[in-house]
N, C-alpha and C. Protein backbone atom coordinates (compact mmCIF):
# COMPACT_ATOMS: atom_id res chain seq x y z
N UNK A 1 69.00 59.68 74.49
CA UNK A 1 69.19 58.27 74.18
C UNK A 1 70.21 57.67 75.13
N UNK A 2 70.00 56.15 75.61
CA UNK A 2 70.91 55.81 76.81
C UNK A 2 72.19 54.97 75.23
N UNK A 3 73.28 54.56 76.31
CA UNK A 3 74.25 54.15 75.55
C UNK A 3 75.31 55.17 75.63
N UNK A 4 76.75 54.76 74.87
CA UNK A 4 77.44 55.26 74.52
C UNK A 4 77.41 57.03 73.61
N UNK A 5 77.72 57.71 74.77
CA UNK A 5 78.20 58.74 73.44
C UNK A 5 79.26 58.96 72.83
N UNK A 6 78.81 58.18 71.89
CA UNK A 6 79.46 57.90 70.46
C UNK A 6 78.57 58.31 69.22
N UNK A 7 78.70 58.88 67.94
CA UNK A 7 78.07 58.75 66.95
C UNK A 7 78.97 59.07 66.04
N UNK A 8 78.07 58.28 64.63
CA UNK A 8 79.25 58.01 63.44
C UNK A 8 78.92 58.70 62.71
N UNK A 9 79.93 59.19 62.18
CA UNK A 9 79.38 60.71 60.82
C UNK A 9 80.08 60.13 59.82
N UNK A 10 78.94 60.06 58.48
CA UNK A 10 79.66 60.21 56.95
C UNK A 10 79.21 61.15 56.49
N UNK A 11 80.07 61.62 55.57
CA UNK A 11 80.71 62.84 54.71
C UNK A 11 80.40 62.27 53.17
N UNK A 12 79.29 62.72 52.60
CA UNK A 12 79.46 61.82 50.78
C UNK A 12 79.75 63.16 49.98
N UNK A 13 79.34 62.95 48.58
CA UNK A 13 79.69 63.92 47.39
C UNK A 13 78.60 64.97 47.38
N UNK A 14 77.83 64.67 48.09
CA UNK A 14 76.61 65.86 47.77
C UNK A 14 77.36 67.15 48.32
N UNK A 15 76.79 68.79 47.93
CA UNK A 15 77.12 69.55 48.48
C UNK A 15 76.83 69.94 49.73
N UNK A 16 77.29 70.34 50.56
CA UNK A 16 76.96 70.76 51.76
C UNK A 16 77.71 70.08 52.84
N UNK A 17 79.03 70.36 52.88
CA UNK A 17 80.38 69.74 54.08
C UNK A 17 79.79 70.06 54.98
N UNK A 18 79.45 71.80 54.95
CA UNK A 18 79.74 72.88 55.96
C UNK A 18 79.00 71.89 57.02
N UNK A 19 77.37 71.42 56.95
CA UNK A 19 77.09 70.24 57.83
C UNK A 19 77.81 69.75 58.43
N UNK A 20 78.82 68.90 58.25
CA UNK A 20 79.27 67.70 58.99
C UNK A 20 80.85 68.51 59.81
N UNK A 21 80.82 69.77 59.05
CA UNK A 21 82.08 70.08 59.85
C UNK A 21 81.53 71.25 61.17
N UNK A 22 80.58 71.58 60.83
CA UNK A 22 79.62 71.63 62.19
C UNK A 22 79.04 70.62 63.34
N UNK A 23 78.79 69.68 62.69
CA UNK A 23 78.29 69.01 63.41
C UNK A 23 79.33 68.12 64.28
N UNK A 24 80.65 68.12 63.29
CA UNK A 24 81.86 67.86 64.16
C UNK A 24 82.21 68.28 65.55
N UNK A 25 82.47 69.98 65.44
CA UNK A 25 82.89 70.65 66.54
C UNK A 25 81.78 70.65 67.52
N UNK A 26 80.44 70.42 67.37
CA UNK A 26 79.45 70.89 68.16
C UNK A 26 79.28 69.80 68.67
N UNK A 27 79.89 68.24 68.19
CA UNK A 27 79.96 66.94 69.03
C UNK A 27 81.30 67.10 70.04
N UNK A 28 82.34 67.23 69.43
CA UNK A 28 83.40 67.43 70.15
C UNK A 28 83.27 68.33 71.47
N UNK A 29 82.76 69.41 71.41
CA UNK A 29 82.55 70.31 72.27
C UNK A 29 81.42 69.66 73.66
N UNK A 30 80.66 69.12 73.07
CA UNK A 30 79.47 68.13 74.32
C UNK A 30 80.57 66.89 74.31
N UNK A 31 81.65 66.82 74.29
CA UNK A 31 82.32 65.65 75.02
C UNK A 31 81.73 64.14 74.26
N UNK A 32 81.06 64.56 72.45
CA UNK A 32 80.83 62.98 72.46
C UNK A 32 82.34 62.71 71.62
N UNK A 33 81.91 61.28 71.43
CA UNK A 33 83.18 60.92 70.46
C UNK A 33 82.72 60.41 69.14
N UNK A 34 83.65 60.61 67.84
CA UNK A 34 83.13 60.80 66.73
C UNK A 34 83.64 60.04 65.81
N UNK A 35 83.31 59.14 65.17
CA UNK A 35 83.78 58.40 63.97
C UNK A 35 83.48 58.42 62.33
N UNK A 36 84.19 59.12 61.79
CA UNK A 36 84.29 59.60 60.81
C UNK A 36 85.05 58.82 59.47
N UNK A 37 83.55 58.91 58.51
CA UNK A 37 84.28 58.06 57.62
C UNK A 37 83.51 59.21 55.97
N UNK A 38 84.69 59.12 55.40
CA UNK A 38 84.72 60.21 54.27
C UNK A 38 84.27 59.86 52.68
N UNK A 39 83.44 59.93 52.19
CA UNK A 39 83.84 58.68 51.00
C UNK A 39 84.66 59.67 49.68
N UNK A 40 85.23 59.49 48.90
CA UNK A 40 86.27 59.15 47.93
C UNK A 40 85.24 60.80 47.03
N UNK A 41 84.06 61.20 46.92
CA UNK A 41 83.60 62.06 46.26
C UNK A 41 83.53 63.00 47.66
N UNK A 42 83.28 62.47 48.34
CA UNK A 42 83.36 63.57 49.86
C UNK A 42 84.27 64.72 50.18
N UNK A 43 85.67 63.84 49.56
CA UNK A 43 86.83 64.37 49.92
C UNK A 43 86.86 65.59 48.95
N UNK A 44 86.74 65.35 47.51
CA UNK A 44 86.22 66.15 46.13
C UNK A 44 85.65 67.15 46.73
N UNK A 45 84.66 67.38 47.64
CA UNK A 45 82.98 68.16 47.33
C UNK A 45 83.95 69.03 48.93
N UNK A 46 85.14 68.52 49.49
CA UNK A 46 85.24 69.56 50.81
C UNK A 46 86.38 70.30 49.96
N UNK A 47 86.86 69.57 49.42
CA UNK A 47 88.36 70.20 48.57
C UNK A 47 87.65 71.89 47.68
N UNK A 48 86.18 71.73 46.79
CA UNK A 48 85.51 72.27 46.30
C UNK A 48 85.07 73.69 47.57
N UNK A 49 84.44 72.76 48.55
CA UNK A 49 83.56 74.21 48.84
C UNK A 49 84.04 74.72 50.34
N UNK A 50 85.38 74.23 50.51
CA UNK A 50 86.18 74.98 51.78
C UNK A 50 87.29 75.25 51.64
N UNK A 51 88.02 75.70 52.84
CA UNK A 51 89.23 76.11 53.00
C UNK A 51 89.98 74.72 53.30
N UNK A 52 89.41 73.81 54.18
CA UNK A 52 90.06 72.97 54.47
C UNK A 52 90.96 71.37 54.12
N UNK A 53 91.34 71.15 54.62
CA UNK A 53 92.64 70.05 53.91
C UNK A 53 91.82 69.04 54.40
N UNK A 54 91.93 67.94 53.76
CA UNK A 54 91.63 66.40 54.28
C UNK A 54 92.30 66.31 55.53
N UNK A 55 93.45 66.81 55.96
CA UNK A 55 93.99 66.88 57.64
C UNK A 55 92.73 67.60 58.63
N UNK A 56 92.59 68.61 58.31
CA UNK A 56 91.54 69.23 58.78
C UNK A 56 90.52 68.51 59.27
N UNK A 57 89.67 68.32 58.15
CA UNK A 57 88.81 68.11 58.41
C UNK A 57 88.70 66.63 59.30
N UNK A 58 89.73 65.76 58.79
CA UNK A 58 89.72 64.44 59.28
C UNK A 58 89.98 64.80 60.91
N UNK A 59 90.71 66.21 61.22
CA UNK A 59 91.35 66.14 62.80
C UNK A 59 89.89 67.02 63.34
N UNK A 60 88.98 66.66 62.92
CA UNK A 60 87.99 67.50 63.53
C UNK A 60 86.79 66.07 64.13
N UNK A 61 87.71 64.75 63.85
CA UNK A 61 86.71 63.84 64.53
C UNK A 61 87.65 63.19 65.71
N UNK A 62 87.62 62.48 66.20
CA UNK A 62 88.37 61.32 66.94
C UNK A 62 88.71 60.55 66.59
N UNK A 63 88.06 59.48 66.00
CA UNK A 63 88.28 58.66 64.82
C UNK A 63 87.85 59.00 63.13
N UNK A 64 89.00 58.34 62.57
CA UNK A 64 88.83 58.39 60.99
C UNK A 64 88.45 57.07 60.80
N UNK A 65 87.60 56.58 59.41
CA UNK A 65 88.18 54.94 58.97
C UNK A 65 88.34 55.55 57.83
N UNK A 66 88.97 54.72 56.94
CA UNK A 66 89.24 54.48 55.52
C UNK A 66 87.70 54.18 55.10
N UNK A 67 87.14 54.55 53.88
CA UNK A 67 85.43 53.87 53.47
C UNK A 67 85.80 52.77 52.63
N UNK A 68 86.58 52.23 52.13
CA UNK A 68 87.25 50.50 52.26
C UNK A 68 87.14 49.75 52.91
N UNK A 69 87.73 50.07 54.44
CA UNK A 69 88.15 49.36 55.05
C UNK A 69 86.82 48.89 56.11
N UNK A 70 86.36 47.57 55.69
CA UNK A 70 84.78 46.87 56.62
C UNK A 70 85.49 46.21 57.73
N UNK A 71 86.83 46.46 57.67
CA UNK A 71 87.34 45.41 59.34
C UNK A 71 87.05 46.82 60.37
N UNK A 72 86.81 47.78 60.01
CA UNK A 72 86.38 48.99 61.15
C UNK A 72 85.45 48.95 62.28
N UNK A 73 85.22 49.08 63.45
CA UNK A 73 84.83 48.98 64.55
C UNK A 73 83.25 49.11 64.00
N UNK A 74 82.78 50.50 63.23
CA UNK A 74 81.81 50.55 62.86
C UNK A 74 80.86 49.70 61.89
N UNK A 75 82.06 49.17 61.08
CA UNK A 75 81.46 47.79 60.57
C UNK A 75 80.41 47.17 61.17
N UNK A 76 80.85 46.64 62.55
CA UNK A 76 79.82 45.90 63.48
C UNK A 76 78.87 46.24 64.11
N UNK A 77 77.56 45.42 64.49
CA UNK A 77 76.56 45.74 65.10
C UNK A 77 77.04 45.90 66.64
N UNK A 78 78.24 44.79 66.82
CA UNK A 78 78.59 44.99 68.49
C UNK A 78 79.83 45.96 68.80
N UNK A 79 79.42 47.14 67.88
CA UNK A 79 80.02 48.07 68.39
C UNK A 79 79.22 49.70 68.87
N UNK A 80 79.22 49.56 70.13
CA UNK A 80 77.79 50.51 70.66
C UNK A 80 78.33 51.90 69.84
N UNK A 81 77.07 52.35 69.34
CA UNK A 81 77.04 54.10 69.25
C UNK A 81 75.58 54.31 69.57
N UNK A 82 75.68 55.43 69.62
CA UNK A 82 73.89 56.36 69.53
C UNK A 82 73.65 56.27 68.19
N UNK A 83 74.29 56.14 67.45
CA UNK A 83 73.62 56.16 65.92
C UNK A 83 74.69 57.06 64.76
N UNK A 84 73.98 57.61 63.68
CA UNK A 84 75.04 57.55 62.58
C UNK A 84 74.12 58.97 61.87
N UNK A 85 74.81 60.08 61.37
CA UNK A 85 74.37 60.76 60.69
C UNK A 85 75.35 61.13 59.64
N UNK A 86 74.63 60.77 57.93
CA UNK A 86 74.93 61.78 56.70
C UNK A 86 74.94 62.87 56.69
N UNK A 87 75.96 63.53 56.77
CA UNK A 87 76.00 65.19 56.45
C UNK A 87 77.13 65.44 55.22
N UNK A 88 77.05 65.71 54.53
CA UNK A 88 75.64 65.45 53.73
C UNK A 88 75.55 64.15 52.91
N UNK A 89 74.33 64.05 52.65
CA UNK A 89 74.17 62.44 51.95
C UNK A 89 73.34 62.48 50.58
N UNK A 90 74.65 61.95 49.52
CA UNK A 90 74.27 61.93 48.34
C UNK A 90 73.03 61.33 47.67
N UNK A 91 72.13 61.37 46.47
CA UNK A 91 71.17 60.74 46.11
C UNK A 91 71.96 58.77 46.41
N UNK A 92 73.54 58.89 45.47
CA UNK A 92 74.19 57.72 45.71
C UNK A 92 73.67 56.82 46.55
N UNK A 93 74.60 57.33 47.76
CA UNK A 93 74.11 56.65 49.05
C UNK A 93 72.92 56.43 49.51
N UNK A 94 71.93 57.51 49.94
CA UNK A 94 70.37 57.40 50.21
C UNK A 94 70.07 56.01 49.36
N UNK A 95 69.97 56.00 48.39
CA UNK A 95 69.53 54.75 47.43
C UNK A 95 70.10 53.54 48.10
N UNK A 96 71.89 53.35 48.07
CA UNK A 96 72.46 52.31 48.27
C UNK A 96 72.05 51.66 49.58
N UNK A 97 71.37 52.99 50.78
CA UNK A 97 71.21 52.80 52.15
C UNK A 97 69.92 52.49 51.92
N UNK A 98 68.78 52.48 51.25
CA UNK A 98 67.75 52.16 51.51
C UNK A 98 67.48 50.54 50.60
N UNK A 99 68.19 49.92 50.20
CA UNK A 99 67.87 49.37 49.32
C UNK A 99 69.00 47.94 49.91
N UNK A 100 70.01 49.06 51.03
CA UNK A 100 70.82 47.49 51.65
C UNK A 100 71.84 47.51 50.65
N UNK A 101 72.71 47.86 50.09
CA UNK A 101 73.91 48.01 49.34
C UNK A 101 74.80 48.37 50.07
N UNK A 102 75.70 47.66 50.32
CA UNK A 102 76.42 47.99 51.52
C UNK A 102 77.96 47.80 50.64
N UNK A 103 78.24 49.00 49.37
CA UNK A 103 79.67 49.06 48.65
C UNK A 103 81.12 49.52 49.23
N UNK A 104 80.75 49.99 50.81
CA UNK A 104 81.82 50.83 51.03
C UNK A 104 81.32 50.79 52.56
N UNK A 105 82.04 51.49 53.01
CA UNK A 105 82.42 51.08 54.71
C UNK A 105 81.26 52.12 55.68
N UNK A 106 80.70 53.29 55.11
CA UNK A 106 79.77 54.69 54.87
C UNK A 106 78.51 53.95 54.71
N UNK A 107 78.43 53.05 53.41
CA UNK A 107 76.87 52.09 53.43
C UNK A 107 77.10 50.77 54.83
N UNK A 108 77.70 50.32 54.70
CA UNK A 108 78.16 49.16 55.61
C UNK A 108 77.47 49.92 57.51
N UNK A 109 78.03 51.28 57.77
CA UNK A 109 77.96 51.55 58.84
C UNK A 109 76.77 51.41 58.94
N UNK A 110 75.91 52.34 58.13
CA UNK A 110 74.79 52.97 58.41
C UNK A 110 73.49 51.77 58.33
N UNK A 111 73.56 50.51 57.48
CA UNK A 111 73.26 49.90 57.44
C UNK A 111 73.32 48.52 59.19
N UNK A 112 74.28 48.67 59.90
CA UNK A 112 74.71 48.55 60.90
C UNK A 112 73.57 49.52 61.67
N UNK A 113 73.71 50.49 61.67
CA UNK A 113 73.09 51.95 62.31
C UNK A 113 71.45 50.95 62.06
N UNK A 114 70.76 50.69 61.01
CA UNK A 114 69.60 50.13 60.94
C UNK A 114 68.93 49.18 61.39
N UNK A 115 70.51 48.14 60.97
CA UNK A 115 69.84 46.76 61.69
C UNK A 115 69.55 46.59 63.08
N UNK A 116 70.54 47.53 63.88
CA UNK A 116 70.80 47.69 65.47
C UNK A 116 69.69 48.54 65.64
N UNK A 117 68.73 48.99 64.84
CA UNK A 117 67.15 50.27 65.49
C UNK A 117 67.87 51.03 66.01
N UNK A 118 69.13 51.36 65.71
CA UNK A 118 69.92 53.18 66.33
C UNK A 118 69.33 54.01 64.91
N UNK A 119 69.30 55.05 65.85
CA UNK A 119 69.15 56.26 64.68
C UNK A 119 69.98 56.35 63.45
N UNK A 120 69.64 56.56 62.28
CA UNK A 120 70.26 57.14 61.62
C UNK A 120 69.35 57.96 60.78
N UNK A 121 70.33 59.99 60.57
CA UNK A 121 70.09 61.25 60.31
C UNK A 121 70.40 61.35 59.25
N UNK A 122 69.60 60.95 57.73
CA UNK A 122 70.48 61.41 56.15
C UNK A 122 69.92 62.68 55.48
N UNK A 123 71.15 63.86 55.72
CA UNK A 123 70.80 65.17 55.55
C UNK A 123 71.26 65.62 53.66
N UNK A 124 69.72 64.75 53.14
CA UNK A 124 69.88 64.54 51.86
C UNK A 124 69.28 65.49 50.76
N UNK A 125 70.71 65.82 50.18
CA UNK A 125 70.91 66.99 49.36
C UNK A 125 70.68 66.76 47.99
N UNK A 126 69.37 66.90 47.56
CA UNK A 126 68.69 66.98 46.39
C UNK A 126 67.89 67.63 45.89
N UNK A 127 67.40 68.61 44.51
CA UNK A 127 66.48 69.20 44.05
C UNK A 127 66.75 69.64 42.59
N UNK A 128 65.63 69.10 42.15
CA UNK A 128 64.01 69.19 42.14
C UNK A 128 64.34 67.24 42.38
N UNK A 129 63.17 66.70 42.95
CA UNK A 129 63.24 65.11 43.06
C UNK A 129 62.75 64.28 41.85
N UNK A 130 63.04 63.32 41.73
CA UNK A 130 62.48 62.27 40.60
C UNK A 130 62.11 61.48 41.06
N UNK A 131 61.16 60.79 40.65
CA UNK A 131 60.36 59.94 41.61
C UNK A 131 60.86 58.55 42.39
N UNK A 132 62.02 58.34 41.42
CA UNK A 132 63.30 57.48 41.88
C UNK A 132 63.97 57.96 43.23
N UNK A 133 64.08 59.29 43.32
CA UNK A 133 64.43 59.84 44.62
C UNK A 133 63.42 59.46 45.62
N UNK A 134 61.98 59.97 45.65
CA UNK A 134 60.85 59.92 46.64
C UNK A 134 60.79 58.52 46.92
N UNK A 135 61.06 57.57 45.69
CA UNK A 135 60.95 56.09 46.82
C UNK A 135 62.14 55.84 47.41
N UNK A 136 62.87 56.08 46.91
CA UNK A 136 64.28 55.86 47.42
C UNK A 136 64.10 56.73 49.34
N UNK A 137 63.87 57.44 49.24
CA UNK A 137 63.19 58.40 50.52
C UNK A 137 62.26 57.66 51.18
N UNK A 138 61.49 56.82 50.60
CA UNK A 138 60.20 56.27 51.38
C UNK A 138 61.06 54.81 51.88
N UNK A 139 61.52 54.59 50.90
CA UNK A 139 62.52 53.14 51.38
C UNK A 139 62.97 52.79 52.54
N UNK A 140 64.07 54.02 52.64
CA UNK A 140 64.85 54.27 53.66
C UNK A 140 64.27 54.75 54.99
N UNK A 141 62.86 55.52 54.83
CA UNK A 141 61.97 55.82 55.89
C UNK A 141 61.49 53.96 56.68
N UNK A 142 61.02 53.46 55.61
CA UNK A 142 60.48 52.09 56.28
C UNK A 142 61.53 50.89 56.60
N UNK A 143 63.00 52.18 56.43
CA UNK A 143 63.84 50.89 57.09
C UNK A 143 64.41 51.32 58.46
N UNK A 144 63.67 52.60 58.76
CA UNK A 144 63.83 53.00 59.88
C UNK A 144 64.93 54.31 60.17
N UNK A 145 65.42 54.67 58.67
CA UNK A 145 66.20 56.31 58.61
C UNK A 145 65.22 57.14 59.09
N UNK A 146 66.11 58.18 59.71
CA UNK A 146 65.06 60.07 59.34
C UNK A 146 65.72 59.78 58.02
N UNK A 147 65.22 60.93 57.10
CA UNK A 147 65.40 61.68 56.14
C UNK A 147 65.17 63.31 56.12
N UNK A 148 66.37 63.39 56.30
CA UNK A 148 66.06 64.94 57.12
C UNK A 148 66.66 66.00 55.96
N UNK A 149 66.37 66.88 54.81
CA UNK A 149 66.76 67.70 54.47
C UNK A 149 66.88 68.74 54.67
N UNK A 150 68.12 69.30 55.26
CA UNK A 150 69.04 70.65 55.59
C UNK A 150 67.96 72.35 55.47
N UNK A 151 66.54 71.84 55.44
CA UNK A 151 65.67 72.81 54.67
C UNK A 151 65.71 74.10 55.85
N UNK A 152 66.01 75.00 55.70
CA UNK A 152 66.50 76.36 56.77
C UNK A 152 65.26 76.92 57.06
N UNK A 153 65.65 77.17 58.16
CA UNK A 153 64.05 78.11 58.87
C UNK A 153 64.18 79.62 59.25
N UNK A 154 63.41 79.86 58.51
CA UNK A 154 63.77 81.50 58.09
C UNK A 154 63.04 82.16 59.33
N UNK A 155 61.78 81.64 60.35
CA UNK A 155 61.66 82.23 61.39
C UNK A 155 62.57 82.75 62.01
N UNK A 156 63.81 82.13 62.28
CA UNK A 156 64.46 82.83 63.36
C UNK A 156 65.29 84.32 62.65
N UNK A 157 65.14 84.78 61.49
CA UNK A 157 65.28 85.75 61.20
C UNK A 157 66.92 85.51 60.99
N UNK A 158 67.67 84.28 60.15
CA UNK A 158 69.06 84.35 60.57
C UNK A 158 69.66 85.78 60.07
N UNK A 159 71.06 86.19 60.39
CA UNK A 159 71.92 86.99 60.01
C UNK A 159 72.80 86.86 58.80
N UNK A 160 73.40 85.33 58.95
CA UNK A 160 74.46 84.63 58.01
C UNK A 160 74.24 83.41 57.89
N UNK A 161 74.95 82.41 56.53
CA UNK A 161 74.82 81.47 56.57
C UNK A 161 75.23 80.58 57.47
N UNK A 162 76.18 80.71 58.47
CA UNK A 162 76.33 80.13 59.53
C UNK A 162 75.49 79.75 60.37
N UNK A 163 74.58 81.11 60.77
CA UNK A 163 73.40 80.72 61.39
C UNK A 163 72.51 79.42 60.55
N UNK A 164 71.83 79.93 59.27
CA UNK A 164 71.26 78.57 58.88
C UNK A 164 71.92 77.24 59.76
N UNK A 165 73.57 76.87 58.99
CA UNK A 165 74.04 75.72 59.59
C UNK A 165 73.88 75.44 61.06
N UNK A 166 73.86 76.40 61.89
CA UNK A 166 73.72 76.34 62.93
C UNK A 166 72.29 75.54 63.96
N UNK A 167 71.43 76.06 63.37
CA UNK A 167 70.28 76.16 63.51
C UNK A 167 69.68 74.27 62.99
N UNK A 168 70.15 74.19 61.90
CA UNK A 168 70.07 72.87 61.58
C UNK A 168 70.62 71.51 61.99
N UNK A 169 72.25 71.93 62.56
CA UNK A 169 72.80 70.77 62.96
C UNK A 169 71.95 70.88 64.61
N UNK A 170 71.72 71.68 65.39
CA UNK A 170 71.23 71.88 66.11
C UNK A 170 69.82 71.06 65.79
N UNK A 171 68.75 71.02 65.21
CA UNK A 171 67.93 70.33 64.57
C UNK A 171 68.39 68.42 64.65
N UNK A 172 69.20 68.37 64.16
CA UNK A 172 69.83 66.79 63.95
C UNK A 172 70.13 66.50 64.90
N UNK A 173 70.61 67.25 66.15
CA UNK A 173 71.09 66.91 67.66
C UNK A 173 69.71 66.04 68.12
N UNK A 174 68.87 67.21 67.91
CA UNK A 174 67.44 67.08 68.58
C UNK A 174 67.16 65.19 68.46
N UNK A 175 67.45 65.02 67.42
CA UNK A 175 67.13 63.73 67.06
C UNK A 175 67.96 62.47 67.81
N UNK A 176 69.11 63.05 68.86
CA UNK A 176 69.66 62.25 69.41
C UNK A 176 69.51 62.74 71.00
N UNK A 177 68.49 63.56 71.29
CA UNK A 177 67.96 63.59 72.05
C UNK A 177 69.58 64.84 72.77
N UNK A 178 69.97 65.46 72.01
CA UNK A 178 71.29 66.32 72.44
C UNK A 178 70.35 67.74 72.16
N UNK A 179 69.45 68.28 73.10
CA UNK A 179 68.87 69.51 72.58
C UNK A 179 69.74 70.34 73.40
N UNK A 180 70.52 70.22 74.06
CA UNK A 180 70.28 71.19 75.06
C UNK A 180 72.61 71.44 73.87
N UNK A 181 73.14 70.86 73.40
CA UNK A 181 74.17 71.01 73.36
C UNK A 181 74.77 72.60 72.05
N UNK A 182 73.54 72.74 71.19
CA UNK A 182 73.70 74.27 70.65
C UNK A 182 72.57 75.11 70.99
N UNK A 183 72.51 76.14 71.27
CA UNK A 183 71.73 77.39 72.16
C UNK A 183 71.00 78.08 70.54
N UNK A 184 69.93 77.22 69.80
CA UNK A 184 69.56 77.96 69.13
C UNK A 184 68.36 78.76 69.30
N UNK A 185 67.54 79.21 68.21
CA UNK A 185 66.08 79.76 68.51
C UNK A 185 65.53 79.03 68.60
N UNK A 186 64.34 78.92 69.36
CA UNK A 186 63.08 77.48 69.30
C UNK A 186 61.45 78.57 68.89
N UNK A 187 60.82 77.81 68.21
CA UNK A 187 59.81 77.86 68.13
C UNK A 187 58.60 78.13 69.42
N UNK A 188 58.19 79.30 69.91
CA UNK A 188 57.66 79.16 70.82
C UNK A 188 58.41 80.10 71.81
N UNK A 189 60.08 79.79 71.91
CA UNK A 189 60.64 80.12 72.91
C UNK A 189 61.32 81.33 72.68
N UNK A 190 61.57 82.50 73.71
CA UNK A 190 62.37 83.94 74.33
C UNK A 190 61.85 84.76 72.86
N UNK A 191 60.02 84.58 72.87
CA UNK A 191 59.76 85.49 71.67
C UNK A 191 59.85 84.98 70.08
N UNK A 192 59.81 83.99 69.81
CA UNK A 192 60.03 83.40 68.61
C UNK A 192 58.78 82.91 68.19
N UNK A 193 57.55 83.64 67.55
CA UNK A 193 56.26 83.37 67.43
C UNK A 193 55.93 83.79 66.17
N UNK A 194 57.00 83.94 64.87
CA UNK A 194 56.68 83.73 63.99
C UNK A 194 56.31 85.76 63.64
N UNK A 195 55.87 86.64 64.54
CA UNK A 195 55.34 87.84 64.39
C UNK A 195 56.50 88.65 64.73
N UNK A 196 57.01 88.66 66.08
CA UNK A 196 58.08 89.82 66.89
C UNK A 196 58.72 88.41 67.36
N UNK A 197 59.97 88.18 66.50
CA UNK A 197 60.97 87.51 67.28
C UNK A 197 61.65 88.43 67.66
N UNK A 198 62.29 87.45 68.92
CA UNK A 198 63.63 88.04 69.64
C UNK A 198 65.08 86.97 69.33
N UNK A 199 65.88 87.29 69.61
CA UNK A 199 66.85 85.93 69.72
C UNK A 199 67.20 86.19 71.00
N UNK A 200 67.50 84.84 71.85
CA UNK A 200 67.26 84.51 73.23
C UNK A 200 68.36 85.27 74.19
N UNK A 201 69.67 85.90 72.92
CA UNK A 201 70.95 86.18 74.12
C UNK A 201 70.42 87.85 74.34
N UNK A 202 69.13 88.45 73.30
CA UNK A 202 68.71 89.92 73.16
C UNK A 202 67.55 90.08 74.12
N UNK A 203 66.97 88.97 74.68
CA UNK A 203 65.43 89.19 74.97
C UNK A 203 65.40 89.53 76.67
């Protein structure tokens, strides 16, 4: 994708941080820059399923905003990024984002992310669905989101759950046209045919 590399990451209450704090370092590391906005159950759900401090995790972007605060750069449409990905993104949000509810600075962006036709990636953590979910999903599809759920691909034969995460944020890159920035398995590729995989650093 041409433009700024820049992209905006929110963090909601659903489970699954480990996402976005991957997808952190693996932006940082390709030299993009990262704007990070946390919402208020986000902070809850990292406190829950990591080691890490709200310092942490917040020093793992470039920029922070407050999800209050709509005077934020991201607020605006005339503020260039490549686009905006949920990691992870609550039923909450998905709804509020497909439906144009813009309560907090997290809906506000991403909604921004829409109106501007930039990408936006909502790695939405739900199961079993209600049918309130599936439109809520179809909504947000015809407003021009992916809807991408975190769903792991057991071809590549992972080792650990890391790998899953790995493998996936790697997946969400794809979508910003960043394939080349994590070295995962591909379909097709160094033996990965579903019968006799290899992984690419063994083959």
């Amino acid at each position: 994708m041409s433009g700024p590399r820049r992209i905006v990451v929110g963090v909601t209450g659903a489970t699954g941080t480990v996402y976005a704090v991957r997808l952190l370092t693996a932006c940082r590391s390709a030299g993009l820059e990262t704007h990070l906005v946390v919402s208020s159950s986000g902070e809850l759900t990292r406190a829950t399923e990591t080691d890490l401090s709200r310092a942490d995790l917040h020093g793992l972007a470039d920029v922070v905003h407050r999800p209050g605060d709509f005077t934020a750069p991201v607020a605006s449409g005339s503020f260039p990024t490549m686009g905006m990905v949920v990691a992870p993104c609550s039923v909450r949000t998905l709804s509020a984002i497909a439906y144009g509810t813009t309560d907090n600075l997290l809906t506000r962006a991403a909604d921004v992310t829409l109106k501007e036709r930039r990408r936006l990636v909502l790695l939405f953590r739900e199961t079993p669905l209600t049918m309130g979910h599936i439109r809520a999903m179809a909504a947000a599809t015809e407003s021009g989101a992916v809807v991408f759920p975190p769903v792991p691909a057991f071809y590549t034969r992972p080792d650990s759950l890391a790998d899953v995460v790995e493998h996936t944020v790697a997946r969400v890159l794809d979508q910003f046209g960043l394939s080349t920035v994590l070295d995962v398995p591909r379909w097709g590729l160094s033996g990965v045919d579903g019968r006799n995989y290899q992984r690419s650093s063994s083959a």
